[in-house]
N, C-alpha and C. Protein backbone atom coordinates (compact mmCIF):
# COMPACT_ATOMS: atom_id res chain seq x y z
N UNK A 1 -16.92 -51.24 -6.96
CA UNK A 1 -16.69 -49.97 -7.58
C UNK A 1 -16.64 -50.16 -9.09
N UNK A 2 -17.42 -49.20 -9.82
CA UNK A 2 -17.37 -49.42 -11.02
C UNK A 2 -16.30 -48.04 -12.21
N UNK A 3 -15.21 -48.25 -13.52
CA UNK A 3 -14.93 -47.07 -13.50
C UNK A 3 -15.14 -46.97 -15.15
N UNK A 4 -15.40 -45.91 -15.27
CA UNK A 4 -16.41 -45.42 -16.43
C UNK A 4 -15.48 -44.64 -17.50
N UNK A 5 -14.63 -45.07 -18.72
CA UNK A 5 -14.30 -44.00 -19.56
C UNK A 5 -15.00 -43.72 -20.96
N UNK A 6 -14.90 -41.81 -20.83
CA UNK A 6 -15.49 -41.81 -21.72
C UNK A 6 -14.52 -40.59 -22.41
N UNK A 7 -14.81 -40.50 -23.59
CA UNK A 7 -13.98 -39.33 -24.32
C UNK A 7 -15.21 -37.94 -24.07
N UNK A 8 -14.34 -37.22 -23.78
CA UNK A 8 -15.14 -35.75 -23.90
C UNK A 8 -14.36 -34.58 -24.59
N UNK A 9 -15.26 -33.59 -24.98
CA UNK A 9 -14.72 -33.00 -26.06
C UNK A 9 -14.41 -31.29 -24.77
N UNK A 10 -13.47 -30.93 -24.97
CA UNK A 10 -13.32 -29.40 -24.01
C UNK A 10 -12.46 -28.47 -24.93
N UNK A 11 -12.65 -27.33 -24.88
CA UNK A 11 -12.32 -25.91 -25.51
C UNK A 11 -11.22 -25.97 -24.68
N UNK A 12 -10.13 -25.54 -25.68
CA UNK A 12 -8.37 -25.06 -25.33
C UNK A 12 -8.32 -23.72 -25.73
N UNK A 13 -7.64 -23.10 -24.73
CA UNK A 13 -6.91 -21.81 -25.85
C UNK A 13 -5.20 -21.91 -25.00
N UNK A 14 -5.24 -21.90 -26.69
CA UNK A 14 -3.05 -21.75 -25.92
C UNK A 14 -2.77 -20.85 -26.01
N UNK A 15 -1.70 -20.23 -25.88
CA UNK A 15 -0.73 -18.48 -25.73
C UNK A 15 0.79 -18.67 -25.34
N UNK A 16 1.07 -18.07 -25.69
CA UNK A 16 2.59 -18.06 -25.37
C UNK A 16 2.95 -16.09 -25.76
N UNK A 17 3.75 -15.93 -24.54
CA UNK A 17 4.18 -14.60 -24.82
C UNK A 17 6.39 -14.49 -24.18
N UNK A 18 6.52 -14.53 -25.23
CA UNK A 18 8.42 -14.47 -24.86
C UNK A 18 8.32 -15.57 -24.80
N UNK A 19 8.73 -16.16 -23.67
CA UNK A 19 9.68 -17.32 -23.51
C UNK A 19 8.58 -18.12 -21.94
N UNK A 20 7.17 -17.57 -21.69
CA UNK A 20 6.16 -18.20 -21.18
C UNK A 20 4.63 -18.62 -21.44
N UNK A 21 4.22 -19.55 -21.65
CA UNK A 21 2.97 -20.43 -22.30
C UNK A 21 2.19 -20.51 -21.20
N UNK A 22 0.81 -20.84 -21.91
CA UNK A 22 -0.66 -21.50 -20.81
C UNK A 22 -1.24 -21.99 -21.85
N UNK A 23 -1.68 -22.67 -21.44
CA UNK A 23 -3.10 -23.62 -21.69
C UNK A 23 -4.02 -23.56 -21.16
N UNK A 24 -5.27 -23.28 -21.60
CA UNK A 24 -6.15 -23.61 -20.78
C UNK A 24 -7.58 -24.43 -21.77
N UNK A 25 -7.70 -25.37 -20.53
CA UNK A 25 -8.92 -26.59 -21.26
C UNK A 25 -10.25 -25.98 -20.23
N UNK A 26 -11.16 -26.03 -20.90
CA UNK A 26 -12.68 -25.87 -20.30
C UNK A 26 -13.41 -26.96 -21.11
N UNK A 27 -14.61 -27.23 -20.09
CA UNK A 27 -15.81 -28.04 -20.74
C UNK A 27 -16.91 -27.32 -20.34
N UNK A 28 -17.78 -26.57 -21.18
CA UNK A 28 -19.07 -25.90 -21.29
C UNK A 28 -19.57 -26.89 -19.91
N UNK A 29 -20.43 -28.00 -20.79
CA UNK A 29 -21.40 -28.67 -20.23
C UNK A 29 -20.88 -29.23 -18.72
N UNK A 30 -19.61 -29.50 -18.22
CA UNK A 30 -19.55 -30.04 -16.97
C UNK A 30 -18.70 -29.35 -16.02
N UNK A 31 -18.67 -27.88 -16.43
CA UNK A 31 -17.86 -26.68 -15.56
C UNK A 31 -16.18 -27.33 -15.56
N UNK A 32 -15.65 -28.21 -16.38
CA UNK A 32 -14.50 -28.61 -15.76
C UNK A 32 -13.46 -27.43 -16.18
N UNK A 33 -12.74 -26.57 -15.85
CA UNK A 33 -11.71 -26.45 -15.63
C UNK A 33 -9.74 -26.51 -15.47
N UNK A 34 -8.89 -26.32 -16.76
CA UNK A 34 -7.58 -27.03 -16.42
C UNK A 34 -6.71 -25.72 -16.50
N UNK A 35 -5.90 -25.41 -15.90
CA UNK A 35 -4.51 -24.67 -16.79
C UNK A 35 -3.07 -25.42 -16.64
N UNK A 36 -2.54 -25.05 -17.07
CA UNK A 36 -1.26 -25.58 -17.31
C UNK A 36 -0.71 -24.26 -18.12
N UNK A 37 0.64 -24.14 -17.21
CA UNK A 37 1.67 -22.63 -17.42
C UNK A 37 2.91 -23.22 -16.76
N UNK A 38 3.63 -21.87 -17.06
CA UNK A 38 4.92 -22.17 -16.54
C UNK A 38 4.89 -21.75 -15.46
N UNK A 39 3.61 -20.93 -15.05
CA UNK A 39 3.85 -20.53 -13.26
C UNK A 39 2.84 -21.76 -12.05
N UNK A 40 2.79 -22.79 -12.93
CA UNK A 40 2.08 -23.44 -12.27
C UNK A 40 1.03 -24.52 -12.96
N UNK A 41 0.26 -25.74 -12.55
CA UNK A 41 -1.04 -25.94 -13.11
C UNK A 41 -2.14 -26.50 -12.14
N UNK A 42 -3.34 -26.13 -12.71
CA UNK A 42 -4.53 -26.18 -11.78
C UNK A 42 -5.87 -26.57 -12.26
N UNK A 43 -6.60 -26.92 -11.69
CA UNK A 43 -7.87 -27.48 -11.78
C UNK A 43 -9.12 -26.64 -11.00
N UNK A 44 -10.14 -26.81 -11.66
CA UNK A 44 -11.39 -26.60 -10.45
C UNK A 44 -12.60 -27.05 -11.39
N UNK A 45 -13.96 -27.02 -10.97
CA UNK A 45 -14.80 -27.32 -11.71
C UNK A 45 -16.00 -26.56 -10.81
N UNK A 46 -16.59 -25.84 -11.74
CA UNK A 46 -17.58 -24.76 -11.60
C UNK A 46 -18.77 -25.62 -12.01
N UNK A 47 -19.63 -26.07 -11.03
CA UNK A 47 -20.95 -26.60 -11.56
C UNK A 47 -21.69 -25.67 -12.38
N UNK A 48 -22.21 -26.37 -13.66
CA UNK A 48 -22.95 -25.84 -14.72
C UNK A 48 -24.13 -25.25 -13.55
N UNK A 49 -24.75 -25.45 -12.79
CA UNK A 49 -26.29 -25.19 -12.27
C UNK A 49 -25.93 -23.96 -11.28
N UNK A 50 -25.09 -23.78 -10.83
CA UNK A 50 -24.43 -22.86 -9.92
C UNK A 50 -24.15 -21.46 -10.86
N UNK A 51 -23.91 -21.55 -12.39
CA UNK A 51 -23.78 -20.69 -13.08
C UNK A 51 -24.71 -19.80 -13.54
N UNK A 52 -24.82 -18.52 -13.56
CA UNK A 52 -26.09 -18.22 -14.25
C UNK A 52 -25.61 -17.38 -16.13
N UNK A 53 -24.64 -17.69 -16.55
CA UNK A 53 -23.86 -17.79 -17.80
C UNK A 53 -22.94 -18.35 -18.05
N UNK A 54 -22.44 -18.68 -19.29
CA UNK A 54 -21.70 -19.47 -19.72
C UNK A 54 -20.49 -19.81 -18.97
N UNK A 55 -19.52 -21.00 -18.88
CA UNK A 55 -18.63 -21.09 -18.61
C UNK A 55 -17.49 -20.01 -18.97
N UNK A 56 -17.01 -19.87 -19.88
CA UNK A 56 -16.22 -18.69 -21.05
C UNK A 56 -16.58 -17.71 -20.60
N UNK A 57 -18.03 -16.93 -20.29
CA UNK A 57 -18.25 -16.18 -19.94
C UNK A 57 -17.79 -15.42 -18.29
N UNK A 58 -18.34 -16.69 -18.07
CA UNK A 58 -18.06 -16.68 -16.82
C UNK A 58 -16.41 -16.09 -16.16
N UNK A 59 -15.70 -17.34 -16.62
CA UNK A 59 -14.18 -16.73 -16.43
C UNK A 59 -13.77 -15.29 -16.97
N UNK A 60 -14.10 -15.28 -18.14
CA UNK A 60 -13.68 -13.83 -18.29
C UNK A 60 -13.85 -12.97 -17.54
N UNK A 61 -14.77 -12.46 -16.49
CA UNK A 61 -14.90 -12.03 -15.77
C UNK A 61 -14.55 -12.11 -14.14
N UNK A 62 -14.04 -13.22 -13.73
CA UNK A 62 -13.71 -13.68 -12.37
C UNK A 62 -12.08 -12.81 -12.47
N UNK A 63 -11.98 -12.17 -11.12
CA UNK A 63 -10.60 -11.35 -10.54
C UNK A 63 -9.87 -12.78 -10.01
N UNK A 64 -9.26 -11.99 -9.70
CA UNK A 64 -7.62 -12.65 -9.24
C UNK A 64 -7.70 -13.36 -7.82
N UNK A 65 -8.22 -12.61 -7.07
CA UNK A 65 -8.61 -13.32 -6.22
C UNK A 65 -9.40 -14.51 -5.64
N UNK A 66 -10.56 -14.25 -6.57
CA UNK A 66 -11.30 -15.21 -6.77
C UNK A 66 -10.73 -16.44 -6.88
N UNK A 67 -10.29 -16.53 -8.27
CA UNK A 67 -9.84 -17.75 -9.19
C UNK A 67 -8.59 -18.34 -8.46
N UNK A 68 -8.25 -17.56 -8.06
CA UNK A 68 -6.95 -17.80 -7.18
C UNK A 68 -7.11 -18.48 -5.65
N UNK A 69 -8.30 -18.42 -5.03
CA UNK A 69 -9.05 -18.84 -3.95
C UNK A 69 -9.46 -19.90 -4.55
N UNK A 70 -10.05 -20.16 -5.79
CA UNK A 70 -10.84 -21.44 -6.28
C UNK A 70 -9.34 -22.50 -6.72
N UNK A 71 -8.56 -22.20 -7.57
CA UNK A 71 -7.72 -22.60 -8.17
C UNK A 71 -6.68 -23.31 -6.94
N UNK A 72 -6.00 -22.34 -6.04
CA UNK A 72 -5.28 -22.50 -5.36
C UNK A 72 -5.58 -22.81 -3.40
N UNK A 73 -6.85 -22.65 -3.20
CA UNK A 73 -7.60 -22.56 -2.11
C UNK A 73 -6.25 -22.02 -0.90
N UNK A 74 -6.08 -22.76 0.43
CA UNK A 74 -5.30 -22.29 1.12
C UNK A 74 -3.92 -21.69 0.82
N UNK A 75 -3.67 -22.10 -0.47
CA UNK A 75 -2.08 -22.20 -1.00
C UNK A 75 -2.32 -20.67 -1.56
N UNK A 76 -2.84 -19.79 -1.24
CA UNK A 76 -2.88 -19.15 -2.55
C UNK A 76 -1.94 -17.71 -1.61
N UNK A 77 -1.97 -18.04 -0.17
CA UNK A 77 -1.74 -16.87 0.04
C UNK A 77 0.05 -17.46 0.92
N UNK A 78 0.71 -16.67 1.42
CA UNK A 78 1.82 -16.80 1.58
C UNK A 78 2.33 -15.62 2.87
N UNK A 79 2.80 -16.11 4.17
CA UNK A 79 3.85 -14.93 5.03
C UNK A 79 4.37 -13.87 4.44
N UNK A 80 4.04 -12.56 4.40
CA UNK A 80 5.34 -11.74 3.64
C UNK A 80 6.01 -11.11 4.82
N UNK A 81 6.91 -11.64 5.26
CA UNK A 81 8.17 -11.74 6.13
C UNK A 81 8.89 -10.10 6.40
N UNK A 82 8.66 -9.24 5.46
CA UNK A 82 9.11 -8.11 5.19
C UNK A 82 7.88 -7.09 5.86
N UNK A 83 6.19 -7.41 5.47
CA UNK A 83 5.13 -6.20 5.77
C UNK A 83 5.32 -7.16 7.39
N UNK A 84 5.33 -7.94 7.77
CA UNK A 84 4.95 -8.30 9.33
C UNK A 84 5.95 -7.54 9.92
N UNK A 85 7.45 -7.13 9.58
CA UNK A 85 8.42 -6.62 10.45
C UNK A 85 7.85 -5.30 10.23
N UNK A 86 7.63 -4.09 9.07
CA UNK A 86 6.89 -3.18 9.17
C UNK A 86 5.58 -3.00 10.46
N UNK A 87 5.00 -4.19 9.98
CA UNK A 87 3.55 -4.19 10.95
C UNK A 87 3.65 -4.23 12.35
N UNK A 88 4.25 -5.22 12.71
CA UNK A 88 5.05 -5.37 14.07
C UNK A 88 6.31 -3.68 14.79
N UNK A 89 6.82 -3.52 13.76
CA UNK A 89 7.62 -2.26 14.37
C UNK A 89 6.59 -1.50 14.81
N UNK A 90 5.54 -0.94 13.96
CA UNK A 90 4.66 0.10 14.04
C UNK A 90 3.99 0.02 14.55
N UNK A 91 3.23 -1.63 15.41
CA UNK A 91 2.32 -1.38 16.79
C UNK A 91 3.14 -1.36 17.79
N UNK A 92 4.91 -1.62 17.54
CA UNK A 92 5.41 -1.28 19.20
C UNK A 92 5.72 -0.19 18.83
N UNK A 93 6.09 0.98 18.27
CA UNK A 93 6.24 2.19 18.32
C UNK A 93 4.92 2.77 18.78
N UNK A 94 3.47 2.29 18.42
CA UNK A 94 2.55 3.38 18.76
C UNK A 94 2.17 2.34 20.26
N UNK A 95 2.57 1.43 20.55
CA UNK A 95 2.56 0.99 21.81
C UNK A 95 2.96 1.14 23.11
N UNK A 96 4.41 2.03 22.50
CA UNK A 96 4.83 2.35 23.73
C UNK A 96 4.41 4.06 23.72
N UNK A 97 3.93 4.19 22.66
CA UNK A 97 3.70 6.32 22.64
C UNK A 97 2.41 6.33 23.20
N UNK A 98 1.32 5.45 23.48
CA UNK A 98 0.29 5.42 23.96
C UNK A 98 0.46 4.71 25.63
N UNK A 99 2.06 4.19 26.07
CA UNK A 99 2.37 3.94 27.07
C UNK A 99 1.68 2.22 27.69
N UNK A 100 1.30 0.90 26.57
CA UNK A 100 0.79 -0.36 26.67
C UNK A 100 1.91 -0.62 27.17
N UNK A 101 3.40 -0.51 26.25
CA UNK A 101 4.28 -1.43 26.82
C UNK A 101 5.41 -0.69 27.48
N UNK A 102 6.20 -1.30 28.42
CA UNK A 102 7.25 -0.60 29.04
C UNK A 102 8.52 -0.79 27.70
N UNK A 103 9.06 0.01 27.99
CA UNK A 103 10.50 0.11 27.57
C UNK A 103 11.68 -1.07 27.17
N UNK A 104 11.70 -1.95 28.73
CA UNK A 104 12.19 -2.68 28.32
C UNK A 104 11.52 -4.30 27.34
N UNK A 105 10.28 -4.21 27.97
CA UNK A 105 9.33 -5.19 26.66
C UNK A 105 9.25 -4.94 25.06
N UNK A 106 9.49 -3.68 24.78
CA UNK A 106 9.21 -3.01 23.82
C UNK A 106 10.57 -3.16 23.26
N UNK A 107 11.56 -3.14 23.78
CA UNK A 107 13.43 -3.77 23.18
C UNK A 107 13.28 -5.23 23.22
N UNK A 108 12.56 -5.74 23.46
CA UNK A 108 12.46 -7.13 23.71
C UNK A 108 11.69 -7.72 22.21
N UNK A 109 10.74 -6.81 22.02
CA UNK A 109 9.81 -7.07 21.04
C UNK A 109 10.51 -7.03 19.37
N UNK A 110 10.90 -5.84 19.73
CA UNK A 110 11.90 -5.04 18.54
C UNK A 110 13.01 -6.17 18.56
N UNK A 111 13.80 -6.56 19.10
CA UNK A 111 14.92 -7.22 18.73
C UNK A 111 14.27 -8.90 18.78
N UNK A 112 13.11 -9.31 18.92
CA UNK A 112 12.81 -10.68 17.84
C UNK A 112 12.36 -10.56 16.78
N UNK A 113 12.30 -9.64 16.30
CA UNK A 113 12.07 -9.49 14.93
C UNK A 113 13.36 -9.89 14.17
N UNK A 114 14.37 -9.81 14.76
CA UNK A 114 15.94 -10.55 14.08
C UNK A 114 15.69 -11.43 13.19
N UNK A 115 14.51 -12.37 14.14
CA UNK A 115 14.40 -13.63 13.73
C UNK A 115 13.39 -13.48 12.07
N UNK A 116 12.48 -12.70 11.69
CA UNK A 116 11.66 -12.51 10.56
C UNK A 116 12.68 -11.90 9.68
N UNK A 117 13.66 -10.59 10.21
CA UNK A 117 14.70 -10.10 9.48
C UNK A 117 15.34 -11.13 8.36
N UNK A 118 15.46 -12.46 9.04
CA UNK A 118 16.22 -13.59 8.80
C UNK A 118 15.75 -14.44 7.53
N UNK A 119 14.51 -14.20 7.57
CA UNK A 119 13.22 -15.13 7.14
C UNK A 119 12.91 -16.68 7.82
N UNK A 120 12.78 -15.91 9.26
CA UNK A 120 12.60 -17.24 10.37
C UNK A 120 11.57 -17.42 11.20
N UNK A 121 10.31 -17.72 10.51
CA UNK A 121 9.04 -16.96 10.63
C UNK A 121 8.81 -17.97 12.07
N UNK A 122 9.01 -19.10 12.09
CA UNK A 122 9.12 -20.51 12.99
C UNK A 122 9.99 -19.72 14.53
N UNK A 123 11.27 -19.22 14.05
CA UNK A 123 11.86 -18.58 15.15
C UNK A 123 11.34 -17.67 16.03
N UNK A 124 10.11 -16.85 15.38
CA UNK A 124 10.01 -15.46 15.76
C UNK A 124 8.62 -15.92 16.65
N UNK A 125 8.01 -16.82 15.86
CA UNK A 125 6.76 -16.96 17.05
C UNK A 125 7.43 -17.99 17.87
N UNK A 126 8.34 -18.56 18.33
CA UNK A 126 8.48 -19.07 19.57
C UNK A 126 9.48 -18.29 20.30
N UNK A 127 10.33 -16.86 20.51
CA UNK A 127 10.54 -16.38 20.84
C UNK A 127 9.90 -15.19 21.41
N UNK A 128 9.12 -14.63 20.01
CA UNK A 128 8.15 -13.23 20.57
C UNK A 128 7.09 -13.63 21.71
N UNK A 129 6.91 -12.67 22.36
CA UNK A 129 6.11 -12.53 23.47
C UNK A 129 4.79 -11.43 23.48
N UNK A 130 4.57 -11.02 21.74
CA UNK A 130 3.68 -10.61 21.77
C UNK A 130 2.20 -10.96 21.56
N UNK A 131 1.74 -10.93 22.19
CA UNK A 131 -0.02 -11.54 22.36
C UNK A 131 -0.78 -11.91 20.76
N UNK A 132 -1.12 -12.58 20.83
CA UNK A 132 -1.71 -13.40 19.33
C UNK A 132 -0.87 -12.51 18.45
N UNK A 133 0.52 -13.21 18.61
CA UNK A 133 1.27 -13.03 17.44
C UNK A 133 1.22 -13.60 16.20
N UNK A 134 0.22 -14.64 15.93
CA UNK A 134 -0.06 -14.97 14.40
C UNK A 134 -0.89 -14.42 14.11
N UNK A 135 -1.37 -13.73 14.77
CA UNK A 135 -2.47 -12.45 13.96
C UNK A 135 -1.41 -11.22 13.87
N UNK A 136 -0.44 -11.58 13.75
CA UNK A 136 0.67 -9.81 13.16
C UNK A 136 0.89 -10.43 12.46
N UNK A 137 0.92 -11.78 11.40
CA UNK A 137 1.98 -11.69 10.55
C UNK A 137 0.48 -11.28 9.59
N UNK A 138 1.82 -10.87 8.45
CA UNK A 138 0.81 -10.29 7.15
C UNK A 138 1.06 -11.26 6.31
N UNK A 139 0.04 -11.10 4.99
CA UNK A 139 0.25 -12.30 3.79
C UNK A 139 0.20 -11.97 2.50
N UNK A 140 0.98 -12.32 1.42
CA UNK A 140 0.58 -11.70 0.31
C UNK A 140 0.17 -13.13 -0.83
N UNK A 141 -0.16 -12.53 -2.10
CA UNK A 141 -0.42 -13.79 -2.68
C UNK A 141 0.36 -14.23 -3.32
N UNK A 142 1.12 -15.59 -3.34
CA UNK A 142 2.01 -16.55 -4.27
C UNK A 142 2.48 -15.47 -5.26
N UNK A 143 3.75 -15.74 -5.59
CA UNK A 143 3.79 -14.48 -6.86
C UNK A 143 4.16 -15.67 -7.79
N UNK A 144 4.18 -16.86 -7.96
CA UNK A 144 3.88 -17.56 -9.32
C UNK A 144 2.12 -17.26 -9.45
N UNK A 145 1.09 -16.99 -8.64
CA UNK A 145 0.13 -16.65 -8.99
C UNK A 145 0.01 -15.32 -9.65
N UNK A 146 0.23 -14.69 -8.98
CA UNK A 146 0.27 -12.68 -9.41
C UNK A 146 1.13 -12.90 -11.00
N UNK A 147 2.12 -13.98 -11.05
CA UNK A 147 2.88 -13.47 -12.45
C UNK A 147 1.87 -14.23 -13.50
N UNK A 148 1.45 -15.15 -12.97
CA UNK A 148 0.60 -16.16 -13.99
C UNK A 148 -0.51 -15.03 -14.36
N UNK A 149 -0.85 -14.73 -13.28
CA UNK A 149 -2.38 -13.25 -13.98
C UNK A 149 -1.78 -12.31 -14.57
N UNK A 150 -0.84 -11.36 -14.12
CA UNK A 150 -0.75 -10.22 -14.98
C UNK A 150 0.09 -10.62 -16.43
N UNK A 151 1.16 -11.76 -16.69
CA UNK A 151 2.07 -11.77 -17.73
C UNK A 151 0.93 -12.73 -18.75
N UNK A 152 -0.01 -13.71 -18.44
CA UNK A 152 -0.49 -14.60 -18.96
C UNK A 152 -2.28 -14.63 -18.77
N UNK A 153 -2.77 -14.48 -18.07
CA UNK A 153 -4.10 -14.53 -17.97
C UNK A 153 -5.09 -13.05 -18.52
N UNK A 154 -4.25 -12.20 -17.85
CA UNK A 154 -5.05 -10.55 -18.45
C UNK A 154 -4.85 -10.48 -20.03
N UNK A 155 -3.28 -10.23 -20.03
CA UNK A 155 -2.80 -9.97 -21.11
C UNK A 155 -3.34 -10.93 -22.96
N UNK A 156 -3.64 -12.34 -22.46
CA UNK A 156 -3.58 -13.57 -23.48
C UNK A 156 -5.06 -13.97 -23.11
N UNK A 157 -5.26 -14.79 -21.47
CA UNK A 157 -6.52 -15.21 -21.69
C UNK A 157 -8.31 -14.67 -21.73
N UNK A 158 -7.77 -14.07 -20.94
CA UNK A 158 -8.91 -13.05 -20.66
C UNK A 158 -9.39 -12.63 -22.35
N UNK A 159 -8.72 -11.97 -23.25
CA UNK A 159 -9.49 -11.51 -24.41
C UNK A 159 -9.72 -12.74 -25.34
N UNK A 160 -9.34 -13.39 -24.89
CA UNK A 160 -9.65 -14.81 -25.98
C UNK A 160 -10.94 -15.32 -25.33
N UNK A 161 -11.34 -15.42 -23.69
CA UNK A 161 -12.59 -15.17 -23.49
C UNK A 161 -13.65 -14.73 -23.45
N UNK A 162 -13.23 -13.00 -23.67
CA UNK A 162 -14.44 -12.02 -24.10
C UNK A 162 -14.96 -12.32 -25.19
N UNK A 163 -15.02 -13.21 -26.04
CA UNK A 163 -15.35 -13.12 -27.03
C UNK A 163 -16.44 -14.59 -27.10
N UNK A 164 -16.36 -15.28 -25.82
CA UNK A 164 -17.10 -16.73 -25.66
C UNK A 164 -19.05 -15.85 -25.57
N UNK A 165 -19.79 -16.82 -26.14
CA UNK A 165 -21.06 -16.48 -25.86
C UNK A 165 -21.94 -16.08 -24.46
N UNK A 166 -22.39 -15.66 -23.65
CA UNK A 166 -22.82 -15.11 -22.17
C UNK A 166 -23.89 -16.78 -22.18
N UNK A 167 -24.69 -16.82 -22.89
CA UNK A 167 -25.75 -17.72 -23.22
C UNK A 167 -25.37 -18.64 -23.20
N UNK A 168 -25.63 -19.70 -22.15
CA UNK A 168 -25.24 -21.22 -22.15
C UNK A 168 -25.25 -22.02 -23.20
N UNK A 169 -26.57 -22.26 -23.71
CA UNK A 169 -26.79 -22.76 -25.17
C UNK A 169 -26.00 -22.72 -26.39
N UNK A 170 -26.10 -20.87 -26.30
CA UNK A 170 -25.04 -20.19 -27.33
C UNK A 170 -23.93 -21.03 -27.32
N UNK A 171 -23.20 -20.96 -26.10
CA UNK A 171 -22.05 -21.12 -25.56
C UNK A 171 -21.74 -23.12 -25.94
N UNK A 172 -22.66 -23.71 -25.86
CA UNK A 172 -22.60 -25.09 -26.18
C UNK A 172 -22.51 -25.30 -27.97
N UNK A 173 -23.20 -24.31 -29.18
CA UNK A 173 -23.31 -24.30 -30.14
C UNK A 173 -22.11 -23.98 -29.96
N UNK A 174 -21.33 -22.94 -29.80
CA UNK A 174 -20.08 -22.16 -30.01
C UNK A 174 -19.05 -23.25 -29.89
N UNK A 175 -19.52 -24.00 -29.00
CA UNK A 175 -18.56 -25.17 -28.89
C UNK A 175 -18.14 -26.03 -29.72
N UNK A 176 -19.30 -26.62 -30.07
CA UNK A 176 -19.40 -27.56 -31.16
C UNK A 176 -18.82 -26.97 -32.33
N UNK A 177 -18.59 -25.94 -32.97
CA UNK A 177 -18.67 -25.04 -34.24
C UNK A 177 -17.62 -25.05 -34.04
N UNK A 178 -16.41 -24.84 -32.69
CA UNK A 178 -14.97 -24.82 -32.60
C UNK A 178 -14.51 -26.41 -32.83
N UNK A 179 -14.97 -27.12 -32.50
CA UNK A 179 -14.52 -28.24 -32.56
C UNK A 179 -14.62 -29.12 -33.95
N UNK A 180 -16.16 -28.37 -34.53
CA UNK A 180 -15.98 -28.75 -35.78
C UNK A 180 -15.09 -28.25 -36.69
N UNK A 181 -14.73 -26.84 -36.20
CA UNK A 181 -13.72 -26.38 -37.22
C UNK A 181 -12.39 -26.64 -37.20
N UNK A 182 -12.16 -27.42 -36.12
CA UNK A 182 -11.06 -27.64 -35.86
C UNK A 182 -10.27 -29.18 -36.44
N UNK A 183 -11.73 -29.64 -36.54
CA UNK A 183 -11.95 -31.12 -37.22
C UNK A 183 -11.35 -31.16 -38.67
N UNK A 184 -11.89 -29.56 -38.96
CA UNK A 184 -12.44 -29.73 -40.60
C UNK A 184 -11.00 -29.05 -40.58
N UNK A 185 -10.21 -28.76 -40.40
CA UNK A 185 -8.46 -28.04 -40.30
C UNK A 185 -8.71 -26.94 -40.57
N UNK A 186 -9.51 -26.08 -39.82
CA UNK A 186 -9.95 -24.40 -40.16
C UNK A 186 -9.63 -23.86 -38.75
């Protein structure tokens, strides 16, 4: 195995708003990807050839979901313990008004929910007896994610990206020109 260092040069933009910061590092030429916040930090790398505009560009435009699927992949989403007891009440109420379940299954159903009441998500599927019960629970997304986008990414990064070149090339000159100016203490 052979291991190879080399210095590479990547675009930062920092922010801070109150009493929470981000960072974020990009490299034009090799899609790399960093943040670092107080709600978290993450990686991904967007192949340059897969792109059909700039890196900068690019992000500025990617939703929440997205980036949040790329950034955070399985992690991104989370049990919400609260919409499954909603969700769950409301197919045994229209379960038993359409006459699926008897009466006493339907008190049976309703009172393991105790266990989600609880936040005992482990308890409730080995007690409940309702049929592909991991398809009732509901999910929402991480809310260190949701706070990282709306307090820090819309607000700070996002317009510091609108302003990156669409044009790859562009976008590689633009680079260099930041880095030189940054060289030159401008």
């Amino acid at each position: 195995m052979s291991t190879r260092t080399e210095r590479v040069e990547l675009v930062q933009i920092t922010a801070a708003v109150a009493s929470e910061w981000v960072q974020l590092r990009f490299q034009e030429s090799t899609g790399f990807v960093s943040i670092a916040s107080d709600y978290g930090h993450w990686t991904y790398h967007w192949i340059p050839a897969h792109r059909h505009d700039s890196l900068g560009h690019f992000l500025a435009r990617i939703d929440i979901s997205y980036a949040g699927g790329k950034f955070l992949g399985a992690g991104l989403d989370e049990p919400d313990l609260e919409a499954t007891v909603a969700h769950v009440k409301t197919w045994i109420l229209e379960s038993r008004k359409e006459e699926w379940l008897a009466k006493d299954e339907a008190r049976g159903h309703w009172e393991s929910l105790e266990y989600l009441e609880v936040g005992d998500l482990d308890g409730w599927l080995r007690e409940t007896e309702i049929p592909d019960a991991w398809d009732s629970i509901c999910t929402r997304m991480v809310p260190g994610w949701t706070n990282f986008w709306e307090h820090l990414w819309l607000p700070e990064i996002r317009p510091a990206l609108a302003e990156w070149p669409e044009d790859k090339g562009q976008a590689r000159d633009y680079e260099r020109a930041l880095r030189e100016g940054d060289a030159n203490g401008t």
